[in-house]
Protein backbone atom coordinates (compact mmCIF):
# COMPACT_ATOMS: atom_id res chain seq x y z
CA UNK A 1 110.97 161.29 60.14
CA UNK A 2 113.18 162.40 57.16
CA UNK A 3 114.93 160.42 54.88
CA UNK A 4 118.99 160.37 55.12
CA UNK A 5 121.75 158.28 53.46
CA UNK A 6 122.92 159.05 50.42
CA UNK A 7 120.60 159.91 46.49
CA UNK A 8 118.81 156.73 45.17
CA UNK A 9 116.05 156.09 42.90
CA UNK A 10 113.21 153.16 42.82
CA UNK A 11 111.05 152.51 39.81
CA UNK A 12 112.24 155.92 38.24
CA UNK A 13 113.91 158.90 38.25
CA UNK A 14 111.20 161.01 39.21
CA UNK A 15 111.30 159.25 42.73
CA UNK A 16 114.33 160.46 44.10
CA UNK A 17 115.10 160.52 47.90
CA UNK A 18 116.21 163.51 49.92
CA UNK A 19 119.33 162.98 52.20
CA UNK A 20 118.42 164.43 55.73
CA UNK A 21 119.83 163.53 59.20
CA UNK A 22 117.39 162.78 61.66
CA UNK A 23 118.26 162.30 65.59
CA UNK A 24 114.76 161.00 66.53
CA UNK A 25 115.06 158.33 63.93
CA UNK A 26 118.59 156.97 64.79
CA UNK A 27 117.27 156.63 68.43
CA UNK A 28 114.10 154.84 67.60
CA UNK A 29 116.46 152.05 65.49
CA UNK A 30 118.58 151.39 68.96
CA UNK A 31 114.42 150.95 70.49
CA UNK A 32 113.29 149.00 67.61
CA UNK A 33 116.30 146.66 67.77
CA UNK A 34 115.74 146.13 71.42
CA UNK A 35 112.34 145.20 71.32
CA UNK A 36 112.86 142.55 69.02
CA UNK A 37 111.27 141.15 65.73
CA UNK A 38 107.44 141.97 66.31
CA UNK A 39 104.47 139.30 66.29
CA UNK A 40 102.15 139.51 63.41
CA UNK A 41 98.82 140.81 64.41
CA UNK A 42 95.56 138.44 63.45
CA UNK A 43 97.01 135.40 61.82
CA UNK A 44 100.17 134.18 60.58
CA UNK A 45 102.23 136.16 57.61
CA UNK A 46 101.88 134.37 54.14
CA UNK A 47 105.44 133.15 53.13
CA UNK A 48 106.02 135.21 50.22
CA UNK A 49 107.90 134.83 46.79
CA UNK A 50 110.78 137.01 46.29
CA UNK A 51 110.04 140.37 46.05
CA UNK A 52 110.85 143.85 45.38
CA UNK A 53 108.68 146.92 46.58
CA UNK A 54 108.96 150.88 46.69
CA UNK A 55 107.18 152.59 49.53
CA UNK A 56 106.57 156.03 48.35
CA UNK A 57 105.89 158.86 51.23
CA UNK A 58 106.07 162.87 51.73
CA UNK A 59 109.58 164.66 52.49
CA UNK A 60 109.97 164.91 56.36
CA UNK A 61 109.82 162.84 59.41
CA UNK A 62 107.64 159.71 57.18
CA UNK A 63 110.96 159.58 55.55
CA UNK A 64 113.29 159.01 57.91
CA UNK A 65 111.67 156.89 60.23
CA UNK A 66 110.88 154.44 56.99
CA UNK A 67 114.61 154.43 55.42
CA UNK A 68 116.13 154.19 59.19
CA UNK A 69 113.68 152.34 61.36
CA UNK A 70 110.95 150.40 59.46
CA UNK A 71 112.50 149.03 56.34
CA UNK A 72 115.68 147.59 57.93
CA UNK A 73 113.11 146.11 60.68
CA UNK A 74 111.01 144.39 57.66
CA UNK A 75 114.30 143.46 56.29
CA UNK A 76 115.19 140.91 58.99
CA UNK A 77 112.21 139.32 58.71
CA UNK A 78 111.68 139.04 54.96
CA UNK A 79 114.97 138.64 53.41
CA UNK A 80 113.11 137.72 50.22
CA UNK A 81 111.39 140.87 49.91
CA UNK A 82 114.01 143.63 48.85
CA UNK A 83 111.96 147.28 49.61
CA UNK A 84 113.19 151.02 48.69
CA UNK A 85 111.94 154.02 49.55
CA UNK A 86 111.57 157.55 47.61
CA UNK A 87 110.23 160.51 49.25
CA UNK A 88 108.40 162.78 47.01
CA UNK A 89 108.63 166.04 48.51
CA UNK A 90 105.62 167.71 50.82
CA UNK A 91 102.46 168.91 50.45
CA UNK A 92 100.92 169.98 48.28
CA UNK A 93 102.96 169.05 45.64
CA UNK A 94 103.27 165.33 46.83
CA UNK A 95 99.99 164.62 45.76
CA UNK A 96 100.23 165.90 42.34
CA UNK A 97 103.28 163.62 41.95
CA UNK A 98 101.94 160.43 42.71
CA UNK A 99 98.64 160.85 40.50
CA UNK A 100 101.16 161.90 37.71
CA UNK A 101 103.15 158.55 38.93
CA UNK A 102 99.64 156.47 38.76
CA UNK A 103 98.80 158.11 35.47
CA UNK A 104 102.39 157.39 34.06
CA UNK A 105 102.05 153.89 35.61
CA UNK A 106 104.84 154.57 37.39
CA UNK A 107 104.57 155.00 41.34
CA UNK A 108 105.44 152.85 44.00
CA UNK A 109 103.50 149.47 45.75
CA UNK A 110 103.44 151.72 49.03
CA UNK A 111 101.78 154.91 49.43
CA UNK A 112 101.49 157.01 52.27
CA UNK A 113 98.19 158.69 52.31
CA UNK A 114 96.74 161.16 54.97
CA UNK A 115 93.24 162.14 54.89
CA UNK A 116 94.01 165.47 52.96
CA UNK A 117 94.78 163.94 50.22
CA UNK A 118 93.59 159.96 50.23
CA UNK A 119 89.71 160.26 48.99
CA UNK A 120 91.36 162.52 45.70
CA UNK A 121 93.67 159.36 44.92
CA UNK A 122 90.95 156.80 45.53
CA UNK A 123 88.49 158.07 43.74
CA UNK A 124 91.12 158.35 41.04
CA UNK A 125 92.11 154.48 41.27
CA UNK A 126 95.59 155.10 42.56
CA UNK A 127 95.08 152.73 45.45
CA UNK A 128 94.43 148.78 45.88
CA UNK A 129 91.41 147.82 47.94
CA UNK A 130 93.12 145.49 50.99
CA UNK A 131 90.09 143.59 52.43
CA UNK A 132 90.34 141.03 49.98
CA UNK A 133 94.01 140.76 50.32
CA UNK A 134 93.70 140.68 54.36
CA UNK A 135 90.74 137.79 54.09
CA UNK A 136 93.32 135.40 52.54
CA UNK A 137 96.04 136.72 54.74
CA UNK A 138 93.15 135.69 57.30
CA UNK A 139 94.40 139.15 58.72
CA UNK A 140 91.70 139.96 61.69
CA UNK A 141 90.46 144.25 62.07
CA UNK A 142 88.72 143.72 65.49
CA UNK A 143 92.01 145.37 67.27
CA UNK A 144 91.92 148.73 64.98
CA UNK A 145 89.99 151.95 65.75
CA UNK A 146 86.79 151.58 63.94
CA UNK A 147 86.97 154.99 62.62
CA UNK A 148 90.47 154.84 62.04
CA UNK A 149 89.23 152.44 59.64
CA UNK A 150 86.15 154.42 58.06
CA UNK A 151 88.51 157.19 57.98
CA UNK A 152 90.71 155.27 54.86
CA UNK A 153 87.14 153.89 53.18
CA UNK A 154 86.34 155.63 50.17
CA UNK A 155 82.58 153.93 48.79
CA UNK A 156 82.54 151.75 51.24
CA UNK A 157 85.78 149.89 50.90
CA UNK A 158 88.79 150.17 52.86
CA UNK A 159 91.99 151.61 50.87
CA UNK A 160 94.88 151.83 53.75
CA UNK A 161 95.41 151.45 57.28
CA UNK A 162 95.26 154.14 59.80
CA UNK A 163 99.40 154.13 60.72
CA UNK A 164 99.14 157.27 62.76
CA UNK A 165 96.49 159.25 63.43
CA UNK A 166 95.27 162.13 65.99
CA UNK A 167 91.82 163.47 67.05
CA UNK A 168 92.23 167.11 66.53
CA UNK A 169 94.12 169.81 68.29
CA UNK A 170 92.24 169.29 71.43
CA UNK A 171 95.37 168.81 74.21
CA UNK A 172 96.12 171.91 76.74
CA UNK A 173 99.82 172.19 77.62
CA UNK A 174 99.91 174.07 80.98
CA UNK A 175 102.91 175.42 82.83
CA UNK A 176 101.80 174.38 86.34
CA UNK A 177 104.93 176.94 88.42
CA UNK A 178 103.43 179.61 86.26
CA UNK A 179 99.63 178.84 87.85
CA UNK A 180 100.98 178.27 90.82
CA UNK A 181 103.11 181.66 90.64
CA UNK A 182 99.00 183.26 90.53
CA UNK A 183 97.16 180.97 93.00
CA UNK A 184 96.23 178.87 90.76
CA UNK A 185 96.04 174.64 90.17
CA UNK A 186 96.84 172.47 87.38
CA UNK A 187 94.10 171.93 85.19
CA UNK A 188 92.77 169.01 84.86
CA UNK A 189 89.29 166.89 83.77
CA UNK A 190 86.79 169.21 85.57
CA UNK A 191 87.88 172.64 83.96
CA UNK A 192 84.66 174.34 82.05
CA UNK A 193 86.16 177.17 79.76
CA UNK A 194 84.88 179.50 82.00
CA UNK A 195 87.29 177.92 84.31
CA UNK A 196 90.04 178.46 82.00
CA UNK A 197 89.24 181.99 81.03
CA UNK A 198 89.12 182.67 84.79
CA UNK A 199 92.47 181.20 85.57
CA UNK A 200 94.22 182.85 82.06
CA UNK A 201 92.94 186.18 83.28
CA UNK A 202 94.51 185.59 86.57
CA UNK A 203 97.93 184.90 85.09
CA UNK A 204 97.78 187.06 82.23
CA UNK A 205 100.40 190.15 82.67
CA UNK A 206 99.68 192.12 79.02
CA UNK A 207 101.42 195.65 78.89
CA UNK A 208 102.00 195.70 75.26
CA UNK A 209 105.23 194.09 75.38
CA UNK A 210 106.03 191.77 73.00
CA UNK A 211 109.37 190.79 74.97
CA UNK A 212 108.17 190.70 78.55
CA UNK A 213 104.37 190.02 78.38
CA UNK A 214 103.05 187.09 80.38
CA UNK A 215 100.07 185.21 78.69
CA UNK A 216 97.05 183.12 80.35
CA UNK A 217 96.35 180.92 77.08
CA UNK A 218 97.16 180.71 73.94
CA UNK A 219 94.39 179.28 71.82
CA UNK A 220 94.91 177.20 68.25
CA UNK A 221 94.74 180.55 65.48
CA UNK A 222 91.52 180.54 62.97
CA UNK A 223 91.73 176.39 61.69
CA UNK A 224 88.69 173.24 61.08
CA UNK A 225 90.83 170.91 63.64
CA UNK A 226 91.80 174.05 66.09
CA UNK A 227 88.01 174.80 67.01
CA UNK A 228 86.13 171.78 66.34
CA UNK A 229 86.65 170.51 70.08
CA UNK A 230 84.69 173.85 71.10
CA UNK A 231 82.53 173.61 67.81
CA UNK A 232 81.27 170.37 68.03
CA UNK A 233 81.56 170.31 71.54
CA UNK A 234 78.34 172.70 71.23
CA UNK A 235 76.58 170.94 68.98
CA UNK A 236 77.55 172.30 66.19
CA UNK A 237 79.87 171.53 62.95
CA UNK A 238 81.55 173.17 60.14
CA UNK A 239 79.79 171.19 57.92
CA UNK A 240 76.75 169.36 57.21
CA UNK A 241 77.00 165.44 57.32
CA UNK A 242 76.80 165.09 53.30
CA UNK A 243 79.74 167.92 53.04
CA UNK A 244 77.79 170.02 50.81
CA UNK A 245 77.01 173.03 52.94
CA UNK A 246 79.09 175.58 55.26
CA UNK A 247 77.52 175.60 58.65
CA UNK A 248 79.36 176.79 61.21
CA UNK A 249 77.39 179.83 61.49
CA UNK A 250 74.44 178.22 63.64
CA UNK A 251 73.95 179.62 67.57
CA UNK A 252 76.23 176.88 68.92
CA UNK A 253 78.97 177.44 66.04
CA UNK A 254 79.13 181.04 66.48
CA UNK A 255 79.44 180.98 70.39
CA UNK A 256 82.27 178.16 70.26
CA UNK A 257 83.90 181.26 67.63
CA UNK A 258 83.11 184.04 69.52
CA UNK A 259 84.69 182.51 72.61
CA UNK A 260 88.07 182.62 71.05
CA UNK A 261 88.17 185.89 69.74
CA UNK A 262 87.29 187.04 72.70
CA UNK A 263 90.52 185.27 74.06
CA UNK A 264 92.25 187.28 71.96
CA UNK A 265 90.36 190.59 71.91
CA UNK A 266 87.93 191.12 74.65
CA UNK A 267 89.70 189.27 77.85
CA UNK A 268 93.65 189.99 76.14
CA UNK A 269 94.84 186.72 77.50
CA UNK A 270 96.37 185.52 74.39
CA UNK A 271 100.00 186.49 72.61
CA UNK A 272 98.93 188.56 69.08
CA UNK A 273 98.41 185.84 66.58
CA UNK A 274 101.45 186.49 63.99
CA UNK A 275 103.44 187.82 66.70
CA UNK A 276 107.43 188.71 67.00
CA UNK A 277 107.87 185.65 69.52
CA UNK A 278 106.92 182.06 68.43
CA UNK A 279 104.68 180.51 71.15
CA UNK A 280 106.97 177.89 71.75
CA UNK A 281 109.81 179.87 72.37
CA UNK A 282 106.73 181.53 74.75
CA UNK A 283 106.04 178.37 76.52
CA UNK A 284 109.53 177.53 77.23
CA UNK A 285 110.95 181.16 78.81
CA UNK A 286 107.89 180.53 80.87
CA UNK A 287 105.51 183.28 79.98
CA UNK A 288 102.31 181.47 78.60
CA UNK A 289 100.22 179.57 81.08
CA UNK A 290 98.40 177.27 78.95
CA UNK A 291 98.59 176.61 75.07
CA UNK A 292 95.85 174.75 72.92
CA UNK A 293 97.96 172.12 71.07
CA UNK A 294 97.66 168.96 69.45
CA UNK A 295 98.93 164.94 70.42
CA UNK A 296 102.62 166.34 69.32
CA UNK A 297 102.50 169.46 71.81
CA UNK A 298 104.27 167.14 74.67
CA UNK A 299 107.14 167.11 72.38
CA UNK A 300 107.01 170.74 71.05
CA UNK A 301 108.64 172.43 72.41
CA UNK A 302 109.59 169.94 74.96
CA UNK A 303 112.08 169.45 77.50
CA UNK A 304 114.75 169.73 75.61
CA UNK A 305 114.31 172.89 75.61
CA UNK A 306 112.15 173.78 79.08
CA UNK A 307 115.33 171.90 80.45
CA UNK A 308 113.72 172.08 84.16
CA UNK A 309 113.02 175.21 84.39
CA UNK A 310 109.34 174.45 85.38
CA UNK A 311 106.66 171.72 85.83
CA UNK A 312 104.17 171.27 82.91
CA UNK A 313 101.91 168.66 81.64
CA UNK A 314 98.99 168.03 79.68
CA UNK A 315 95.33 167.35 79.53
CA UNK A 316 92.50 167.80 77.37
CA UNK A 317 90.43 171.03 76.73
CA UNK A 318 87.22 171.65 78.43
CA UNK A 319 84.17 169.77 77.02
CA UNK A 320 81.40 172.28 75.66
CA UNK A 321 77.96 172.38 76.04
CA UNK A 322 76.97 168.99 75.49
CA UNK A 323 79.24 167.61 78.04
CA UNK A 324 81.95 166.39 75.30
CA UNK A 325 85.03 167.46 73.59
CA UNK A 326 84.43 167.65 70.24
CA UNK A 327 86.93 165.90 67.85
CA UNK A 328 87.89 164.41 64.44
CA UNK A 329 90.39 162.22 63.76
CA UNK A 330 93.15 162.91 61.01
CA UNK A 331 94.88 159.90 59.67
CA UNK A 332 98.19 158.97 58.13
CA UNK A 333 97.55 156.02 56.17
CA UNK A 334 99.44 153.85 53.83
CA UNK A 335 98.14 152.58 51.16
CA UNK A 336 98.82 149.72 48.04
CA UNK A 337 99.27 150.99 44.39
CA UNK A 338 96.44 149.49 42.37
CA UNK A 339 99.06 149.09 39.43
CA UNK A 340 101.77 147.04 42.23
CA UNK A 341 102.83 144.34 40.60
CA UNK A 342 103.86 142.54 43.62
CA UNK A 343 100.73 142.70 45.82
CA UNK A 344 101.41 140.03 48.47
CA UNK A 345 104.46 141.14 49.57
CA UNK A 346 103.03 144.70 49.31
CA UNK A 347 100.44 143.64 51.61
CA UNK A 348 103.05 142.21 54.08
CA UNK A 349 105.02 145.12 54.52
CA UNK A 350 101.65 147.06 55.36
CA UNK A 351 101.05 144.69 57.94
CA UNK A 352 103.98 144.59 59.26
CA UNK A 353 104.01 148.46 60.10
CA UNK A 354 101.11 148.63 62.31
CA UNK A 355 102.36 146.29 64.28
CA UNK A 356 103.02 147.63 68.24
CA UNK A 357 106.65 146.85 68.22
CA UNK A 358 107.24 148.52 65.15
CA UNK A 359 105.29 151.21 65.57
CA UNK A 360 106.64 152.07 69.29
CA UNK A 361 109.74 153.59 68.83
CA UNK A 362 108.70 155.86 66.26
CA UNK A 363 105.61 157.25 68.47
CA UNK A 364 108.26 157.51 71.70
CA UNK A 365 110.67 159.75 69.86
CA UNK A 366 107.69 162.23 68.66
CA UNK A 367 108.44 161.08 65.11
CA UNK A 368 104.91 159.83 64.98
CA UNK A 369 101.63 159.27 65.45
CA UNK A 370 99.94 156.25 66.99
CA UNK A 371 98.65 153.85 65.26
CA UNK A 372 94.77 153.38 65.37
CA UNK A 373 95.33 150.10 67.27
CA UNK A 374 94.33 149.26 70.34
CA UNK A 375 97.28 147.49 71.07
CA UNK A 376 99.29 150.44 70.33
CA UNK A 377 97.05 153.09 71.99
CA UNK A 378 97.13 150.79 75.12
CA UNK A 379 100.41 149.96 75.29
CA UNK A 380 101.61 150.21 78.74
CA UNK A 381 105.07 151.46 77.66
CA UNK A 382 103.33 154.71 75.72
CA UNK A 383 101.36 155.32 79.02
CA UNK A 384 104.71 155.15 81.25
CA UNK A 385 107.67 156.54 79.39
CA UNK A 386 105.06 159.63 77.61
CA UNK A 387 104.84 163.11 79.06
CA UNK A 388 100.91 162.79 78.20
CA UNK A 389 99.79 159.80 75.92
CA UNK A 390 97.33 158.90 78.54
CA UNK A 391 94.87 161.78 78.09
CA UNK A 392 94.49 161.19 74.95
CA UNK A 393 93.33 157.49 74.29
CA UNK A 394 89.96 157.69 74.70
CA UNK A 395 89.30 160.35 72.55
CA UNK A 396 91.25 159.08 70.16
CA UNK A 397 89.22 155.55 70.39
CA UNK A 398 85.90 157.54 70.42
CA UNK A 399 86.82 160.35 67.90
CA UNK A 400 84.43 160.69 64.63
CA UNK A 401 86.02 159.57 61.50
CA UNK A 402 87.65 162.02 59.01
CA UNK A 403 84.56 164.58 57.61
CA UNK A 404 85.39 167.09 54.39
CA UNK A 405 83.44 168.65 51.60
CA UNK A 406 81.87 165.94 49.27
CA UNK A 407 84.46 167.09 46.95
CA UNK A 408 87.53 166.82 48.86
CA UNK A 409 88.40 170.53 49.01
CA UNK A 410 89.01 170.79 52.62
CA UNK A 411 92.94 172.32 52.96
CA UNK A 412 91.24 175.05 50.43
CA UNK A 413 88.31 175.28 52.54
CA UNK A 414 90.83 175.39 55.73
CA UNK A 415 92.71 178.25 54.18
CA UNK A 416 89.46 180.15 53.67
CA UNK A 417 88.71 179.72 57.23
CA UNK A 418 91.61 181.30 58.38
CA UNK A 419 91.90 184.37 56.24
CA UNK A 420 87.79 184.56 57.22
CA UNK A 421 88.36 184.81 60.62
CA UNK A 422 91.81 185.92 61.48
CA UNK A 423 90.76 189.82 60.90
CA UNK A 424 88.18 189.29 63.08
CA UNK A 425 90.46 187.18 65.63
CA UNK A 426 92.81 190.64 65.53
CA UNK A 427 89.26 192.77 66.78
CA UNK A 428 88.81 194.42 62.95
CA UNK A 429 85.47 192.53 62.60
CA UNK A 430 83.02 190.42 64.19
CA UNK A 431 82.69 186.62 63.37
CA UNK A 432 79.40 187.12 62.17
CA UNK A 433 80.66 189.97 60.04
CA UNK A 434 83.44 188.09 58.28
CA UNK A 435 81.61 184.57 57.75
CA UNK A 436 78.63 186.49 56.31
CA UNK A 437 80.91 188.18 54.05
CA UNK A 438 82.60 185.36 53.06
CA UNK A 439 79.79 182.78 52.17
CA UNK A 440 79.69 183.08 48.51
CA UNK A 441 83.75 182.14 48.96
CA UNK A 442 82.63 179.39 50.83
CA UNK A 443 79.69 178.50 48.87
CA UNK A 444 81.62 178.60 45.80
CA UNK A 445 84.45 176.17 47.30
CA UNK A 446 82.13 173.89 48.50
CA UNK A 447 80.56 174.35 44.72
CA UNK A 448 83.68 173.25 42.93
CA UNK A 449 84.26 170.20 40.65
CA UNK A 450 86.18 167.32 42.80
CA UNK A 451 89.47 168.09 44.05
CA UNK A 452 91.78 166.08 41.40
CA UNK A 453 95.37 167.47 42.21
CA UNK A 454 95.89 166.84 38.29
């Protein structure tokens, strides 16, 4: 969700709004409208004082949905509370800015916070800790995703709520005419990955032809979220539970690694990664079979733009070794400035977003996440009117809570991962080869001083 309407400032002139036009958002305000003014969740809202709040967020889709769905929702219900919005730009600049904002005492009562970022600012003191605020407000937790929760604790106390959140790239979009097309079925909860490499050799047509090629699968390129279904499905991890050490190279690790280069380089089911055609420009001329993707993938690219050609859905991947699919969720949260000056109605307007009603439209247009309620995962509206939200709620209700280095250097320890492995994914190396020549990188990441931003 981007922001649109025209330049305005709150607390500042260093939080300035972009103007951007966003279809998804104008449709969810025509949903949100219809579904009325949502019920608080866990006790009744605190009448608040008159009020005036900033919610701060990153440029893009956050934006939009806030300015055109969310705030003019809160607005009917609290006409004492007056709330703007600033978007500061994306990451990873954003961050910098608001720990400059918190430094300069200067930043909004509202802060959107995703896991990337959120243990950096909390160990900083940028945010407010809420379960004191939500005991008065007599505000009950016992509806959230318990590690949607853990995954916004930093020390032991909880610093936002989980307002969207995913487990992992672990969905498999499949273009069921195209299996058909080569005798073969849908896939569905009983496929091993032998199953899948089986049925994406079948399909695969791979001349050398960038243009015309047909593809079996198209795995998630060299990333901690794209293989930890397969990593962790094995028994493995990338890391060790205190975040301190690299471990990925262990048996079960290395076979979950080795299994997807091989997609790529021994069984040449998969398009080139950094090739001429985006995959899903692939997926919708109908020449890729099946494509690792995340919660989002039913929307990307879509039907707008597979406009009938073919039947496709989606499921989960195979489970590994252990019988599971391995997965981690990632969180947007939003979070309370430690420095807000208006707390209470601060804490209102972050209740107020996670409630179903509010949060529906947003999560039906693709503009969002779901919540980590259950009352939004289990909606019955997500499960009917969603290409594929079904697949995905237990996992997302059983998912582990957000892991990183102990010092919070996980996008740089995500890059590293993909310039480790991507030579090998292209057949110039083995894994082995390129993780133990890149361990002292990793070793010296993982090394590092606390990520700080500033």
């Amino acid at each position: 969700m981007d922001s649109t309407g025209a330049p305005a400032t709150a607390r500042g002139s260093r939080l300035t709004r972009r103007g951007v036009t966003g279809r998804a958002a104008g449709s969810a305000v025509l949903a949100l409208a219809a579904c009325g003014a949502p019920d608080a969740g866990g006790g009744a809202q605190k009448t608040t004082a008159p009020a005036r709040i900033s919610v701060i967020t990153r440029g893009g889709g956050d934006g939009t949905g806030m300015e055109q769905v969310i705030i003019p929702a809160f607005a009917k219900q609290h006409e004492n509370i007056k709330v703007e919005h600033a978007s500061l730009g994306g990451e990873p600049d954003y961050w910098a800015k608001v720990v400059t904002g918190h430094l300069g005492k200067d930043l909004g009562d509202v802060v959107w916070a995703s896991n990337g970022g959120f243990s950096a600012l909390a160990s900083r003191g940028v945010m407010k800790e809420l379960e004191p605020l939500a005991r008065s407000d007599k505000y009950d937790f016992k509806d959230y995703v318990p590690a949607g929760l853990d995954s916004l604790r930093h020390e032991g106390k909880l610093f936002g709520l989980p307002w969207g959140g995913h487990p992992g790239y672990q969905g498999l979009l499949y273009n069921e005419d195209l299996l058909t097309k080569a005798g073969q079925k849908a896939p569905d909860a009983s496929w091993t990955w032998d199953k899948l490499t089986e049925v994406a050799k079948a399909v695969s047509r791979v001349n050398g032809d960038p243009n015309g090629d047909v593809y079996g699968f198209k795995p998630y390129p060299p990333d901690y979220l794209g293989q930890i279904g397969a990593v962790r499905g094995n028994g493995a991890d990338w890391l060790d539970k205190e975040g301190k050490k690299f471990i990925v190279s262990s048996p079960g690790g290395l076979a979950a690694l080795n299994m997807y280069r091989d997609f790529f380089v021994r069984h040449r089911v998969a398009p080139p990664l950094g090739g001429p055609v985006p995959d899903a420009d692939l997926f919708a001329q109908g020449r890729l079979a099946l494509w690792q993707q995340g919660y989002g993938g039913q929307f990307t690219p879509g039907e707008a733009k597979i406009a009938g050609k073919f039947k496709w859905g989606m499921v989960l991947l195979p489970k590994g070794t252990t019988g599971k699919v391995g997965s981690q969720l990632v969180v947007n949260g939003m979070t309370m400035w430690s420095g807000s000056k208006a707390p209470d109605a601060a804490w209102q307007f972050l209740r107020f977003i996670m409630e179903p009603d509010v949060q529906l439209p947003a999560i039906l247009s693709g503009a969002s996440r779901p919540g980590l309620r259950k009352s939004v995962l289990r909606h019955p509206k997500l499960a009917s009117d969603m290409k594929a939200h079904t697949p995905w709620v237990d996992l997302m209700e059983q998912a582990s809570a957000w892991h990183q280095p102990a010092n919070y250097r996980w996008a740089e320890l995500n890059t590293a991962i993909g310039q480790t492995l991507t030579p090998a994914w292209k057949g110039d190396t083995s894994n082995e080869q390129a993780l133990q020549q890149a361990m002292p990188n990793f070793d010296a990441i993982m090394a590092k001083a606390r990520e700080g931003f500033v």
